[in-house]
C-alpha atoms as a PDB file:
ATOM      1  CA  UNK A   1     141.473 -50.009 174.400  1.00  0.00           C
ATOM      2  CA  UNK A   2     142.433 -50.527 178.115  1.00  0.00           C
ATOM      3  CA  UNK A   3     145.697 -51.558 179.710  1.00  0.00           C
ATOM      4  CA  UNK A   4     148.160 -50.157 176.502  1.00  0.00           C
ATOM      5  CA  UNK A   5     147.105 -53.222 174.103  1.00  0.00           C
ATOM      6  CA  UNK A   6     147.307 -52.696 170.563  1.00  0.00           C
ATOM      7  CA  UNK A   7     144.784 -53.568 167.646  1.00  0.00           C
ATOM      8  CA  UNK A   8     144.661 -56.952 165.975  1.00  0.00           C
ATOM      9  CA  UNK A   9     145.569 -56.314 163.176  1.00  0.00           C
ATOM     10  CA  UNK A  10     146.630 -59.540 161.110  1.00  0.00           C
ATOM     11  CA  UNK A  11     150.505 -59.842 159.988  1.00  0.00           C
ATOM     12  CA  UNK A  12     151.621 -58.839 156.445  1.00  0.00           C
ATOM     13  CA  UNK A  13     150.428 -62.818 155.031  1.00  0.00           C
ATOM     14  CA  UNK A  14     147.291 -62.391 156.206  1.00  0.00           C
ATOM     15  CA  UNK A  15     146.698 -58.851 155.394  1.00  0.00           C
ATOM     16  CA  UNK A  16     147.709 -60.215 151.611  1.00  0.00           C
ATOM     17  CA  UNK A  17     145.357 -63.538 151.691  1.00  0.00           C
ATOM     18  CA  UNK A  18     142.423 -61.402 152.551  1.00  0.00           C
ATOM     19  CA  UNK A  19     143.285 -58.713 149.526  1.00  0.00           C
ATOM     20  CA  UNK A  20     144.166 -61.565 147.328  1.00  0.00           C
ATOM     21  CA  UNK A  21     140.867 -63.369 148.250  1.00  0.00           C
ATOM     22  CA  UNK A  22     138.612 -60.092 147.684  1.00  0.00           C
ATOM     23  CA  UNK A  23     140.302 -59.016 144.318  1.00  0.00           C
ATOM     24  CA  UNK A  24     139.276 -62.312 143.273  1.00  0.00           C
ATOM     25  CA  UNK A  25     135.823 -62.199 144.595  1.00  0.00           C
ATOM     26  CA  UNK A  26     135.266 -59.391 142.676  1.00  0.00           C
ATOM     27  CA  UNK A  27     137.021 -60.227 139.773  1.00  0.00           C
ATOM     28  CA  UNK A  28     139.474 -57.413 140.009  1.00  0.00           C
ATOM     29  CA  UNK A  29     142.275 -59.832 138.230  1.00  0.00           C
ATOM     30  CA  UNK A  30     144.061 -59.657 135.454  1.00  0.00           C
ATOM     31  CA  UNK A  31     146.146 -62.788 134.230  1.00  0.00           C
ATOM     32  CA  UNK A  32     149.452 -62.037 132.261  1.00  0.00           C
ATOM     33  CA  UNK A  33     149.982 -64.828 129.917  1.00  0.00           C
ATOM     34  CA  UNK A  34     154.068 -64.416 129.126  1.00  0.00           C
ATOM     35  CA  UNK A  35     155.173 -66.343 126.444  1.00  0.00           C
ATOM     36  CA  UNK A  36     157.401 -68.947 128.190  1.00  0.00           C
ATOM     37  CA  UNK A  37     154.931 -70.319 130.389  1.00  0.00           C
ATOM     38  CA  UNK A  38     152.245 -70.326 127.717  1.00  0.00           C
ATOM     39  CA  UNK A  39     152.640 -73.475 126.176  1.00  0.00           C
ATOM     40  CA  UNK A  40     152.318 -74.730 129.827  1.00  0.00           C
ATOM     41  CA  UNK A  41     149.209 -72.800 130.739  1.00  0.00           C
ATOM     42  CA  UNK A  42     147.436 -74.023 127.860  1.00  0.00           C
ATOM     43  CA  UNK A  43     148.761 -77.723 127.909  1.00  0.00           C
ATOM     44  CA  UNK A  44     146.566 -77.396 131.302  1.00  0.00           C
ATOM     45  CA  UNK A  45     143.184 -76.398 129.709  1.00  0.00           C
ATOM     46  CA  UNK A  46     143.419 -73.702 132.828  1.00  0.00           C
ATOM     47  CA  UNK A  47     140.794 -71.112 132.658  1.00  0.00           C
ATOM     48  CA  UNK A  48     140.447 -67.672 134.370  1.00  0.00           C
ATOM     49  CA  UNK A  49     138.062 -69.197 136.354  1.00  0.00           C
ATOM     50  CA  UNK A  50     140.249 -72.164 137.610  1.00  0.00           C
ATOM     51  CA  UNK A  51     142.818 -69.250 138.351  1.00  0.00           C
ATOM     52  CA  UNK A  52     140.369 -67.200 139.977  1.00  0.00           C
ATOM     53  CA  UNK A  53     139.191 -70.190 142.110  1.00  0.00           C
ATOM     54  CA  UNK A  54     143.032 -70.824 143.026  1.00  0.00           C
ATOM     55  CA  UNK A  55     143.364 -67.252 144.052  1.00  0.00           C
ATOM     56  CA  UNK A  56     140.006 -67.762 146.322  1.00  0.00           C
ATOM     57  CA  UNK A  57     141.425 -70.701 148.038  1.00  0.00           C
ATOM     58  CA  UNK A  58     145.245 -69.940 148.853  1.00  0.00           C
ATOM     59  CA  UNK A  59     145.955 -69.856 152.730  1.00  0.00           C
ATOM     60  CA  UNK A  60     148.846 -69.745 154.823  1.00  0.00           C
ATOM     61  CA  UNK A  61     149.846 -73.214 153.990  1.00  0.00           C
ATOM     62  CA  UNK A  62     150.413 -72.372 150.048  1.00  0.00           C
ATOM     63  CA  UNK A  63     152.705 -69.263 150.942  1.00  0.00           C
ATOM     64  CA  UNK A  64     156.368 -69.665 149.491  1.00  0.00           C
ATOM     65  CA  UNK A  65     157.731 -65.948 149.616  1.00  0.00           C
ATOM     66  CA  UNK A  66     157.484 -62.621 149.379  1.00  0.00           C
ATOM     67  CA  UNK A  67     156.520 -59.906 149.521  1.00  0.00           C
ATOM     68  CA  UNK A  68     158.881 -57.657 147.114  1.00  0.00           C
ATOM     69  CA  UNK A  69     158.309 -55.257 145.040  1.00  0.00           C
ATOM     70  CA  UNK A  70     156.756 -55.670 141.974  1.00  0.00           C
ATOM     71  CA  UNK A  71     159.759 -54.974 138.882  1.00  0.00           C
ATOM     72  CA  UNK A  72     156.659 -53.898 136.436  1.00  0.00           C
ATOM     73  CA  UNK A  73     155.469 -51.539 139.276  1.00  0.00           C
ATOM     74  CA  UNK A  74     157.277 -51.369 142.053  1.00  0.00           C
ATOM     75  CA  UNK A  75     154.527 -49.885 144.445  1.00  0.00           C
ATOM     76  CA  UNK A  76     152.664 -53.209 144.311  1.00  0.00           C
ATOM     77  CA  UNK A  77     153.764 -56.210 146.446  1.00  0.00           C
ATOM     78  CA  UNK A  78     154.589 -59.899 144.985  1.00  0.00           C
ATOM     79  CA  UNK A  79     153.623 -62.764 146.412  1.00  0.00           C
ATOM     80  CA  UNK A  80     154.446 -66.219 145.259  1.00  0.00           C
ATOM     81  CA  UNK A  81     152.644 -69.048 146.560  1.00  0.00           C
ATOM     82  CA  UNK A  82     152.746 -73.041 145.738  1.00  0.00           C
ATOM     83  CA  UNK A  83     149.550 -74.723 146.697  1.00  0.00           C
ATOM     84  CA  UNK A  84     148.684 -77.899 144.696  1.00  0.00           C
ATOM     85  CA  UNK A  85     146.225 -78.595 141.988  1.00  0.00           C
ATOM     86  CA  UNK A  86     145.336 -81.984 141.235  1.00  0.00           C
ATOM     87  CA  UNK A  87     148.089 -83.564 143.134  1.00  0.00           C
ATOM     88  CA  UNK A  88     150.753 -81.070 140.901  1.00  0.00           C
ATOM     89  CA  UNK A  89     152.262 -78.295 142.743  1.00  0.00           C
ATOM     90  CA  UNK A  90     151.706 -75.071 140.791  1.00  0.00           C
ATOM     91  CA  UNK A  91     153.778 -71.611 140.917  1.00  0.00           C
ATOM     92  CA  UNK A  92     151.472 -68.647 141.314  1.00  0.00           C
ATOM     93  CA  UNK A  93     153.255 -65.559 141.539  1.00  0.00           C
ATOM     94  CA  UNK A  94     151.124 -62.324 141.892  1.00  0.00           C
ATOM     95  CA  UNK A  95     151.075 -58.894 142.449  1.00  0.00           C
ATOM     96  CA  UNK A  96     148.688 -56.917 144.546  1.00  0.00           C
ATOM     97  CA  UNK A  97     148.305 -53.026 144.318  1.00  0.00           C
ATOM     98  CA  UNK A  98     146.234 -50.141 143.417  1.00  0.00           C
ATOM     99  CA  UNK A  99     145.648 -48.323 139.935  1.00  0.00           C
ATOM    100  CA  UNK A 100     144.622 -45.281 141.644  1.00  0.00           C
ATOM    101  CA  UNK A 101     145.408 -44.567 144.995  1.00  0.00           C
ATOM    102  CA  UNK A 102     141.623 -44.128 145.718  1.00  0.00           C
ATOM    103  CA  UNK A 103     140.939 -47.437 143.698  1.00  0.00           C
ATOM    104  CA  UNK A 104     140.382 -50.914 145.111  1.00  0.00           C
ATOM    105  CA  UNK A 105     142.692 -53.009 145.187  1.00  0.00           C
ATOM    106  CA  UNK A 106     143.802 -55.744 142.117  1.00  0.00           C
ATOM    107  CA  UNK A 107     145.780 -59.081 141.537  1.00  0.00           C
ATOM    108  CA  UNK A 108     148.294 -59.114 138.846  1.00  0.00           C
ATOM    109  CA  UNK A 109     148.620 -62.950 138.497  1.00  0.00           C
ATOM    110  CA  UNK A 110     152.464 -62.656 136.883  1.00  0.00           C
ATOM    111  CA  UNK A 111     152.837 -66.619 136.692  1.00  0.00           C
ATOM    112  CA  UNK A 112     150.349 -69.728 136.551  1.00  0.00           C
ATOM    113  CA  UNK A 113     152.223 -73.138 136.230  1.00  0.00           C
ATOM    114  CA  UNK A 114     153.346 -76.322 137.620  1.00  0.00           C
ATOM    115  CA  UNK A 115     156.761 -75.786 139.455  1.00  0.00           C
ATOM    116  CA  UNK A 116     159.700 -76.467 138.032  1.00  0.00           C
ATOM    117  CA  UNK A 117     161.145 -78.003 141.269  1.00  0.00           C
ATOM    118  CA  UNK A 118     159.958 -78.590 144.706  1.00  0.00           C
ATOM    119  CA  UNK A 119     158.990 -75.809 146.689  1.00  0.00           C
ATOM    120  CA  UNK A 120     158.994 -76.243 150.315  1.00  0.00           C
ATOM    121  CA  UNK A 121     156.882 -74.297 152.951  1.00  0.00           C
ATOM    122  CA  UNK A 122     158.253 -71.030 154.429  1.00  0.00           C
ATOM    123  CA  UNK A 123     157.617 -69.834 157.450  1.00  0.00           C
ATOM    124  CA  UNK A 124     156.529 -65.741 156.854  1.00  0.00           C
ATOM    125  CA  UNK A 125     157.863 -64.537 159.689  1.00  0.00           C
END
């Protein structure tokens, strides 16, 4: 590169959108059903593959915090997000990290619900 310009890479959102998006692609998610939002996730007759299609189409827009580190395993990074579903604003929380350190990369989705209050935009910068 000429003139001292760096590489585009895309900011830490992005970066996480685009891992979040290919995980799901290739199915590399696993959905934790804890008990207190169960009764919820069922009430919605959600299936993997109306979480999996969520997880494809999250953008900028549905971002809500993050990252930290993940309390289960605290190498991966947690992202929550809030896009709407239906008109209902749902809380997706998930975690994105490696098995192996050679291994591709996988979602942990941590929570799948309607939120419990109003969750405004954040900027992620």
């Amino acid at each position: 590169m000429e003139g001292g310009e760096s590489l585009p890479f895309p900011p830490p959102l992005e970066r996480a959108l685009l891992a979040i998006r290919a995980a799901a692609a290739l199915d590399l998610v696993t959905v934790v059903h804890r008990r207190r939002h169960r009764r919820e996730f069922d009430g919605l007759a959600v299936r993997r593959a109306d979480v999996v299609g969520c997880l494809l189409g999250l953008n900028v827009e549905d971002y809500r915090d993050g990252p930290h580190p993940d309390h289960h395993q605290p190498e991966h990074d947690v992202w929550i997000f809030g896009p709407r579903i239906g008109g209902r604003q749902m809380y997706v929380k998930v975690a994105i990290g490696r098995e192996r350190t050679d291994g591709p990369l996988r979602i942990v989705v941590w929570s799948f619900h309607p939120a419990k209050h109003a969750m405004p935009p954040r900027d992620p910068r």
